[in-house]
Protein backbone atom coordinates (compact mmCIF):
# COMPACT_ATOMS: atom_id res chain seq x y z
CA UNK A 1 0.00 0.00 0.00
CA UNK A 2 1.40 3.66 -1.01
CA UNK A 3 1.34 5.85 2.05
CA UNK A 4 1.70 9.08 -0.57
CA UNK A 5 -0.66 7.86 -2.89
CA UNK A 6 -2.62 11.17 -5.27
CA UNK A 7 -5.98 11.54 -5.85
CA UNK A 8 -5.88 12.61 -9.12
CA UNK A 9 -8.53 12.55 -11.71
CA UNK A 10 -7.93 8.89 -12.96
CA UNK A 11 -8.16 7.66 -9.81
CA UNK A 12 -11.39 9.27 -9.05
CA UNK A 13 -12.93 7.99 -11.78
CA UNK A 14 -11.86 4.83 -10.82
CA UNK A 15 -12.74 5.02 -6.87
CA UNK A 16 -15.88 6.27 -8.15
CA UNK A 17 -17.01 3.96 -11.16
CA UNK A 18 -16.28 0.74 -8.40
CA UNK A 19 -18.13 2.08 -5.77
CA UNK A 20 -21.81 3.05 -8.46
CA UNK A 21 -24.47 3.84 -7.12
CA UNK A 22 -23.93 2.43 -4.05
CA UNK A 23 -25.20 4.30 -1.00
CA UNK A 24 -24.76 4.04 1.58
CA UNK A 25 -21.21 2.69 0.40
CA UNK A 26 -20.62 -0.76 2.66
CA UNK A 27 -17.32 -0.88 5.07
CA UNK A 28 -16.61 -4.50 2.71
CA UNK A 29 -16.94 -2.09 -0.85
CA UNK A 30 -14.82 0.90 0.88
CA UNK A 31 -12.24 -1.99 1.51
CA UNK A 32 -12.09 -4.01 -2.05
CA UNK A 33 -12.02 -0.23 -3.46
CA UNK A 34 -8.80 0.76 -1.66
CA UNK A 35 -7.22 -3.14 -2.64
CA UNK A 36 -7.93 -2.11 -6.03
CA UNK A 37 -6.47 1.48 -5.86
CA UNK A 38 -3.82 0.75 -3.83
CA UNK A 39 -4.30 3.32 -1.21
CA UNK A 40 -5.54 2.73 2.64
CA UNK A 41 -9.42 2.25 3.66
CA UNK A 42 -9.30 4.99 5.90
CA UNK A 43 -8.37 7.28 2.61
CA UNK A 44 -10.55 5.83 0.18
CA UNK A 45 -13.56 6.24 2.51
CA UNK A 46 -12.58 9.44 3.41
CA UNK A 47 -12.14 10.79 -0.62
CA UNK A 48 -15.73 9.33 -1.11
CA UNK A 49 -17.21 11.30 2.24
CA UNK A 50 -15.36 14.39 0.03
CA UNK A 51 -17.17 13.64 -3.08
CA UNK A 52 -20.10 13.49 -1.19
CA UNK A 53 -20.91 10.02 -1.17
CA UNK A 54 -22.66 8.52 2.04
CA UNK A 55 -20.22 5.77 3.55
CA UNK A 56 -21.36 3.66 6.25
CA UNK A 57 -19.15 3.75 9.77
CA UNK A 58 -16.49 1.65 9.30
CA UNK A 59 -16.65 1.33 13.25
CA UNK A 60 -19.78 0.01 13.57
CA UNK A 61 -19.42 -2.48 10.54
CA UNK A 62 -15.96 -3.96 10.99
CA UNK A 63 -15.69 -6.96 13.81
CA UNK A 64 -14.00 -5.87 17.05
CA UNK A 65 -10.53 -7.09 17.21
CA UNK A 66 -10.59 -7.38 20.94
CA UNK A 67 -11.74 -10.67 21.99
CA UNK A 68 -13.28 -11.80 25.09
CA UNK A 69 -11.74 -14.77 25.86
């Protein structure tokens, strides 16, 4: 994964034609998105809050990783 990845037009396009019409967009499509454009979940989730796309909280959706055993 880039750490200094751009957000340039092509990869708008791209984040955007994955994700369609999608909405609210899932915490399992934010996370195949950024796979495919090489950048971090937290970025591509936050660049599709920007382009005004409702994303569902990747808190809520995502399984604790603190067990209880």
């Amino acid at each position: 994964m880039s750490d200094n990845k751009k957000w340039n037009e092509e990869n708008v396009a791209k984040l955007t034609q994955l994700v369609g019409s999608e909405s609210p967009v899932s915490a399992a499509t934010v996370e195949k998105v950024a796979e495919a454009l090489d950048v971090s979940i937290r970025s591509a989730a936050s660049k599709l809050r920007q382009l005004d796309f409702e994303v569902a909280s990747m808190a809520k959706e995502k399984a604790p990783t603190f067990s209880a055993e």
